[in-house]
C-alpha atoms as a PDB file:
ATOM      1  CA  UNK A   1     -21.249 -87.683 -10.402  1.00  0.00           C
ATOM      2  CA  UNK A   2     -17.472 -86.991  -9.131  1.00  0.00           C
ATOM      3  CA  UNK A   3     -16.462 -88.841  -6.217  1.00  0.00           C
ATOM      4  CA  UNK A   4     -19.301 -91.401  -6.350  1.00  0.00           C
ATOM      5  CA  UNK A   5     -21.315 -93.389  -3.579  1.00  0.00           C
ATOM      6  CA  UNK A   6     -18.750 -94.078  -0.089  1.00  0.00           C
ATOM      7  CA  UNK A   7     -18.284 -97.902  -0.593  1.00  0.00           C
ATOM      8  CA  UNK A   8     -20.194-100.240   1.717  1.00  0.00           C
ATOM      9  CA  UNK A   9     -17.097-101.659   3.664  1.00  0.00           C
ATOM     10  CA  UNK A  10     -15.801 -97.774   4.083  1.00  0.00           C
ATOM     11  CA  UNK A  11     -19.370 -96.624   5.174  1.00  0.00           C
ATOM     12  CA  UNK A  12     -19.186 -99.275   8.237  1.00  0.00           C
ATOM     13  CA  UNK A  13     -15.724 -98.016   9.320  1.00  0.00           C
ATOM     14  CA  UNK A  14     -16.730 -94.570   9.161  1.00  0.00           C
ATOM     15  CA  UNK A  15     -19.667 -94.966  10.895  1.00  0.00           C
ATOM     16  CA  UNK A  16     -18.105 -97.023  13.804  1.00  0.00           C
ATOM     17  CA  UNK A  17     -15.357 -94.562  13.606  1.00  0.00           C
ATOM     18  CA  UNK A  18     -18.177 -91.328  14.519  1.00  0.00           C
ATOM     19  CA  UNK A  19     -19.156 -93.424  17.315  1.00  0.00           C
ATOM     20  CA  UNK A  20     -22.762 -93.334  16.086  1.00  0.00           C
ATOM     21  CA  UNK A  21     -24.855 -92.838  18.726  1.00  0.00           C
ATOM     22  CA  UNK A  22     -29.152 -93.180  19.544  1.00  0.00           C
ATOM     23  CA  UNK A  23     -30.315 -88.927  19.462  1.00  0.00           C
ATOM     24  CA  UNK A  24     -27.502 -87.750  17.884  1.00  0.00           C
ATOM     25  CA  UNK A  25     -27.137 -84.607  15.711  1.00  0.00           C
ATOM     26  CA  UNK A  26     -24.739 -85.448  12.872  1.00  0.00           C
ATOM     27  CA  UNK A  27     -23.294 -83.357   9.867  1.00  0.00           C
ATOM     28  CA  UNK A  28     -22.564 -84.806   6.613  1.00  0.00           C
ATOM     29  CA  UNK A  29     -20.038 -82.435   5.053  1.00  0.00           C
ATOM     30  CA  UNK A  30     -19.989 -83.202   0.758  1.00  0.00           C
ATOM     31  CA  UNK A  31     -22.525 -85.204   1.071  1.00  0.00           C
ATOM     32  CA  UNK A  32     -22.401 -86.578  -2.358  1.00  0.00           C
ATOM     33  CA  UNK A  33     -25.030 -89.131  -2.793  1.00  0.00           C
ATOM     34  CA  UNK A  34     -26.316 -89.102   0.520  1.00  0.00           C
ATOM     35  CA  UNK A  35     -25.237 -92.677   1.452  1.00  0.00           C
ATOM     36  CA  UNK A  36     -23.726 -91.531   4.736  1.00  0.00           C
ATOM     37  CA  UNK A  37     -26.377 -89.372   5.895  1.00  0.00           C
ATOM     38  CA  UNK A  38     -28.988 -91.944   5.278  1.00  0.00           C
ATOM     39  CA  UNK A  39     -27.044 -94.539   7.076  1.00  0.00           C
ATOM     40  CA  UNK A  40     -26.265 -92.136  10.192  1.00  0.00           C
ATOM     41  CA  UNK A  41     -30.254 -91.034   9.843  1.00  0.00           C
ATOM     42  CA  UNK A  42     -31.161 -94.544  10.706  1.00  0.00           C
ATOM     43  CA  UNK A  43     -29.497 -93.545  14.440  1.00  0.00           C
ATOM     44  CA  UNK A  44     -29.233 -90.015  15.029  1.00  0.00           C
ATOM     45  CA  UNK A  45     -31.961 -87.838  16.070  1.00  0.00           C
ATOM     46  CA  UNK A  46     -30.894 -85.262  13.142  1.00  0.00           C
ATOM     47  CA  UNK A  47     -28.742 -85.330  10.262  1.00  0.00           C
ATOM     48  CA  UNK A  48     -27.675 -81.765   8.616  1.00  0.00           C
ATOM     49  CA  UNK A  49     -26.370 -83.357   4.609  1.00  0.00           C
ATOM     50  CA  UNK A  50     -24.104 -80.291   2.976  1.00  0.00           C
ATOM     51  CA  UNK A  51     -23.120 -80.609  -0.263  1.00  0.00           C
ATOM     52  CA  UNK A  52     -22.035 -77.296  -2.498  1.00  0.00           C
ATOM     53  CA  UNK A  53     -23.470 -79.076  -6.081  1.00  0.00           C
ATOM     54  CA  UNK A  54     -26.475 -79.136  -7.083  1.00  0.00           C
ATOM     55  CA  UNK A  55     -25.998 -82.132  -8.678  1.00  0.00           C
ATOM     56  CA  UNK A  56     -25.035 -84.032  -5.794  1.00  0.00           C
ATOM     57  CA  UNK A  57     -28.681 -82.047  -3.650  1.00  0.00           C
ATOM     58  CA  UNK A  58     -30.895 -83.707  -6.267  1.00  0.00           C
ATOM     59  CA  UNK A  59     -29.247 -87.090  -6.366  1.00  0.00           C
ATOM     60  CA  UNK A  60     -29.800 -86.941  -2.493  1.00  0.00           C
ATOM     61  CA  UNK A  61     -33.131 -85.257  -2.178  1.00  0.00           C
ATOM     62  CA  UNK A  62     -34.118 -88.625  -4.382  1.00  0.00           C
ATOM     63  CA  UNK A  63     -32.359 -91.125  -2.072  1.00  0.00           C
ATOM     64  CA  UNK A  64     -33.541 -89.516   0.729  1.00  0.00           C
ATOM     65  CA  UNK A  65     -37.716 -89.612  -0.733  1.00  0.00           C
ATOM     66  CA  UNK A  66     -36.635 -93.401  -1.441  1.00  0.00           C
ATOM     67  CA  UNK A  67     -35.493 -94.273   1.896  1.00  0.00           C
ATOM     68  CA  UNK A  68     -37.762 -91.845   4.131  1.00  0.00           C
ATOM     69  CA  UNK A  69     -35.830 -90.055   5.829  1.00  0.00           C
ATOM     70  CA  UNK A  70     -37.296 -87.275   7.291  1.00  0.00           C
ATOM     71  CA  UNK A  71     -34.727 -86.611  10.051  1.00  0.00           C
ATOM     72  CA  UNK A  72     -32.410 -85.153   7.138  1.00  0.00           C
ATOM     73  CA  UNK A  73     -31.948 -81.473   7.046  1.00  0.00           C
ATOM     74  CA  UNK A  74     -30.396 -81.328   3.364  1.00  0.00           C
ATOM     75  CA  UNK A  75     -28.511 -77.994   2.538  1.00  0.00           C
ATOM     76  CA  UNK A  76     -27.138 -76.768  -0.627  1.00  0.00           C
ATOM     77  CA  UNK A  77     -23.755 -74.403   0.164  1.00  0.00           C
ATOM     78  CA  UNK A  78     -20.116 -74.608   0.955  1.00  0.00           C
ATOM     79  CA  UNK A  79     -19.676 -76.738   4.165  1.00  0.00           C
ATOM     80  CA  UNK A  80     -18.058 -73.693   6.850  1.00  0.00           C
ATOM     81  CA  UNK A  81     -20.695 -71.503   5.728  1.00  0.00           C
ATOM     82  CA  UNK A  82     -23.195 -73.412   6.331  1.00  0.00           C
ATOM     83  CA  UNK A  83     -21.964 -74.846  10.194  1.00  0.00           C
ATOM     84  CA  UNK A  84     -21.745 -71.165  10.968  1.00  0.00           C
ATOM     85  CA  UNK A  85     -25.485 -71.367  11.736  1.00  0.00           C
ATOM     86  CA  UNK A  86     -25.248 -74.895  13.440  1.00  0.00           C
ATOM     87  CA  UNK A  87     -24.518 -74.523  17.535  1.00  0.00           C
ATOM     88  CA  UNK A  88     -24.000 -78.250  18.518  1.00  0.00           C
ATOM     89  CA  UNK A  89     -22.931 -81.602  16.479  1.00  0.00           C
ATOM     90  CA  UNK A  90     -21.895 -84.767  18.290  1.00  0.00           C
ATOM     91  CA  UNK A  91     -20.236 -85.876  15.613  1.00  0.00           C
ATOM     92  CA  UNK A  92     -19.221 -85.682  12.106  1.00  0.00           C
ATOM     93  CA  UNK A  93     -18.726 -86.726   8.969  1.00  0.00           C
ATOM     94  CA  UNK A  94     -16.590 -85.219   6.009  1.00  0.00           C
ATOM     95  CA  UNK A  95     -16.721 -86.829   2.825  1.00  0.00           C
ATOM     96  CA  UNK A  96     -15.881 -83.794   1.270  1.00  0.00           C
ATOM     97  CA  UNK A  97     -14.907 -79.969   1.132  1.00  0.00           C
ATOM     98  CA  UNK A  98     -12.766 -78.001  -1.027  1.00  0.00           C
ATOM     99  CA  UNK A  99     -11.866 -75.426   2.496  1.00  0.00           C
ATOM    100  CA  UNK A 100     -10.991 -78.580   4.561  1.00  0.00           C
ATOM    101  CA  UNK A 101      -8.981 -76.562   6.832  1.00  0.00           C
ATOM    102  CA  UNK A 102     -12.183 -74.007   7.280  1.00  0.00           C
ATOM    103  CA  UNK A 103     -14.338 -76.661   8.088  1.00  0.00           C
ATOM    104  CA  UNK A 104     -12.734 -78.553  10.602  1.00  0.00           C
ATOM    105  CA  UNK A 105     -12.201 -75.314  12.659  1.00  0.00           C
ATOM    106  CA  UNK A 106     -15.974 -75.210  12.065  1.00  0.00           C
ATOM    107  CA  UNK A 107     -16.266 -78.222  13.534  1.00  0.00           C
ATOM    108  CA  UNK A 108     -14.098 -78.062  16.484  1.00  0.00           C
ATOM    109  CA  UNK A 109     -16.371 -75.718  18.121  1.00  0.00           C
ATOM    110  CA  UNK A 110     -19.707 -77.386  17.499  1.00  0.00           C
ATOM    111  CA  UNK A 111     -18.274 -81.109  17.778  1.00  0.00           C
ATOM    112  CA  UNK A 112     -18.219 -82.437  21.156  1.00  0.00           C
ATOM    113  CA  UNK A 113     -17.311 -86.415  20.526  1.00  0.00           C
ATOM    114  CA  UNK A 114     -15.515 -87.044  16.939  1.00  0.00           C
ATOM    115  CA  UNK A 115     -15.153 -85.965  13.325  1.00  0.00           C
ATOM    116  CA  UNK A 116     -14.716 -88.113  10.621  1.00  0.00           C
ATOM    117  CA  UNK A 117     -12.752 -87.676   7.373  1.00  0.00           C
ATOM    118  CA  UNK A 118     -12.284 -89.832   4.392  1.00  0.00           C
ATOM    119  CA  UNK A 119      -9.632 -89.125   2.210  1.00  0.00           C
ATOM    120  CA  UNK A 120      -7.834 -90.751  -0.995  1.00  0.00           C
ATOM    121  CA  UNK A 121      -5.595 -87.620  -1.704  1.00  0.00           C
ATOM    122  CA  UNK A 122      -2.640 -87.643   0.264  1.00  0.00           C
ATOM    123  CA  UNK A 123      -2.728 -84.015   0.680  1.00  0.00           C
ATOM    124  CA  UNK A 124      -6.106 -84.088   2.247  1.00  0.00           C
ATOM    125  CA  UNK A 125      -4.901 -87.172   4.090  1.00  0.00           C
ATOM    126  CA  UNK A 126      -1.828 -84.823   5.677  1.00  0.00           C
ATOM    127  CA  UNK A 127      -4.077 -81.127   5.732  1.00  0.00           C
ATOM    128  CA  UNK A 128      -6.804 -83.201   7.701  1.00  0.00           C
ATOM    129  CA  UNK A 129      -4.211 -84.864  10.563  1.00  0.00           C
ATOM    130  CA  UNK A 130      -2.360 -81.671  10.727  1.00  0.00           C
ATOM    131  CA  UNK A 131      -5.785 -79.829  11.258  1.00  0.00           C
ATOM    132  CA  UNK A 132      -7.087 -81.872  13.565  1.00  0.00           C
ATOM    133  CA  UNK A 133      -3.883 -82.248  15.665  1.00  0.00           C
ATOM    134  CA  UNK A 134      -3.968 -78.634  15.793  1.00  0.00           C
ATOM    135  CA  UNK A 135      -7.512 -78.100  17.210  1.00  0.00           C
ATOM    136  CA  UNK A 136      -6.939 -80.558  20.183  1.00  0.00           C
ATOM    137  CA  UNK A 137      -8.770 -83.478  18.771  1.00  0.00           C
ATOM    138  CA  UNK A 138      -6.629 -87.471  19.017  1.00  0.00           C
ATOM    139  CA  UNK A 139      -5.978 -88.349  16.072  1.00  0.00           C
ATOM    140  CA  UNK A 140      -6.328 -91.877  14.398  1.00  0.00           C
ATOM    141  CA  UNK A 141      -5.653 -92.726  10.640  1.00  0.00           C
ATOM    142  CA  UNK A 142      -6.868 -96.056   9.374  1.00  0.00           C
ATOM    143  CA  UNK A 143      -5.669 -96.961   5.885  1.00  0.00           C
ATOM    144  CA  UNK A 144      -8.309 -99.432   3.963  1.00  0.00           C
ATOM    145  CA  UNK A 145      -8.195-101.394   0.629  1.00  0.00           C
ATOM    146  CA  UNK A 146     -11.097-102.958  -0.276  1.00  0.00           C
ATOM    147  CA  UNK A 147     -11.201-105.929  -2.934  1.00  0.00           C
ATOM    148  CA  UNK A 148     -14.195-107.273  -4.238  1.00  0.00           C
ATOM    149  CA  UNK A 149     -14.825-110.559  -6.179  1.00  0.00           C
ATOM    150  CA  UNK A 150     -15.774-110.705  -9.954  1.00  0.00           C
ATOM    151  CA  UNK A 151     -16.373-113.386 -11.595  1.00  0.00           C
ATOM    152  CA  UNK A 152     -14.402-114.591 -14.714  1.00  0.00           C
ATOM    153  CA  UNK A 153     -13.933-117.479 -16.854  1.00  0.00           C
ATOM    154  CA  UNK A 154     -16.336-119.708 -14.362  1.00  0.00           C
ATOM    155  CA  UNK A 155     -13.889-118.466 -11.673  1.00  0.00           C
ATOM    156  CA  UNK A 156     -14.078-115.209  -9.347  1.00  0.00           C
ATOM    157  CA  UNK A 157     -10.976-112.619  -9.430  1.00  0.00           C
ATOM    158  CA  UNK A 158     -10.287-109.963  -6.818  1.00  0.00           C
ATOM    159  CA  UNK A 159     -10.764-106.531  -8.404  1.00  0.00           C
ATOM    160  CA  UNK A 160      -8.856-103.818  -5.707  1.00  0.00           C
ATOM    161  CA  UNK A 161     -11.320-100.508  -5.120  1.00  0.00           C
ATOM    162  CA  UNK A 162      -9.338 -96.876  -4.448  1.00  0.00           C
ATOM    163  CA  UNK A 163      -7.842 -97.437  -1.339  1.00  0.00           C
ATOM    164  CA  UNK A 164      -9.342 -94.852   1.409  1.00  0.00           C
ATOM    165  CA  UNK A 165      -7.832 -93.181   3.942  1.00  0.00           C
ATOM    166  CA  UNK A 166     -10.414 -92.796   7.128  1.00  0.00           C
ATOM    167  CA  UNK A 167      -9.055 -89.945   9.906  1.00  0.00           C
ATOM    168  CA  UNK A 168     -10.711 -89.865  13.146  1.00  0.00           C
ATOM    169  CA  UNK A 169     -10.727 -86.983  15.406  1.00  0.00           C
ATOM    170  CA  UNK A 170     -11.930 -87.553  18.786  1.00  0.00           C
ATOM    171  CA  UNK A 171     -12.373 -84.936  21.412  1.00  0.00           C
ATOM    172  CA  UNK A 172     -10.093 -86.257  25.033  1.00  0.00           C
END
């Protein structure tokens, strides 16, 4: 599937990032595999995972069944549409959306401590800051590479991952 599993190392930034709290309500926005919203169901009261493919629904219906997580409200549809029936969020996470812009206004009136956004595209790294700067939230970008060991020739190597882009909104 495009866009993959969130790495591990970006996960725990993002998560510490959306001040993860005990009870809260938390959206998932592209939730791809459903990596995020499992790790933020572990915490929050209730998670609402959005993703507009199917594909990416199935693949987390399954990892939801395999971790039980029954505090997961899992919704197939386009991200804004789908907040327009949500009334309160602490926070946020937004992994993906193809109407970033749409969605974070979304958000700004149903957030009420911070939104999340990982990025890799520079656009969507620029759209998301301007966005948020716009609807009141401080802003924060963190830039992280991630290299992993692999082993070769009885050695280990660093292999680089994508680096990510993680922008934090926070409400003051």
């Amino acid at each position: 599937m495009r866009g993959g599993p969130t790495q591990d190392e970006i996960l725990a930034i993002s998560l510490a990032k959306m001040d993860l709290r005990d009870g809260d309500v938390v959206a998932d926005i592209g939730c791809g595999t459903g990596k995020v919203a499992i790790a933020a169901a572990r915490r929050a009261a209730r998670v609402i995972a959005v993703d507009r493919r199917p594909e990416a629904i199935a693949v987390t219906r399954e990892a939801l069944m395999k971790a039980g997580c029954a505090n997961v409200d899992l919704i197939g549809g386009e991200g804004a549409m789908v907040l327009e029936s949500v009334d309160f969020l602490d926070c946020a996470f937004v992994g993906g959306s193809r109407d970033l812009e749409r969605v974070l206004k979304m958000l700004s009136s149903r957030v009420r401590r911070s939104v999340v956004v990982n990025a890799v595209l520079l656009e969507t790294l620029h759209q998301a800051v301007e966005t948020l700067g716009a609807l009141g939230f401080a802003v924060e970008v963190v830039h992280v590479q991630v290299t992993r060991s692999r082993s070769l020739a009885g050695g280990l190597m660093l292999v680089p991952i994508n680096p990510v882009f993680i922008i934090t909104g926070r409400r003051t």
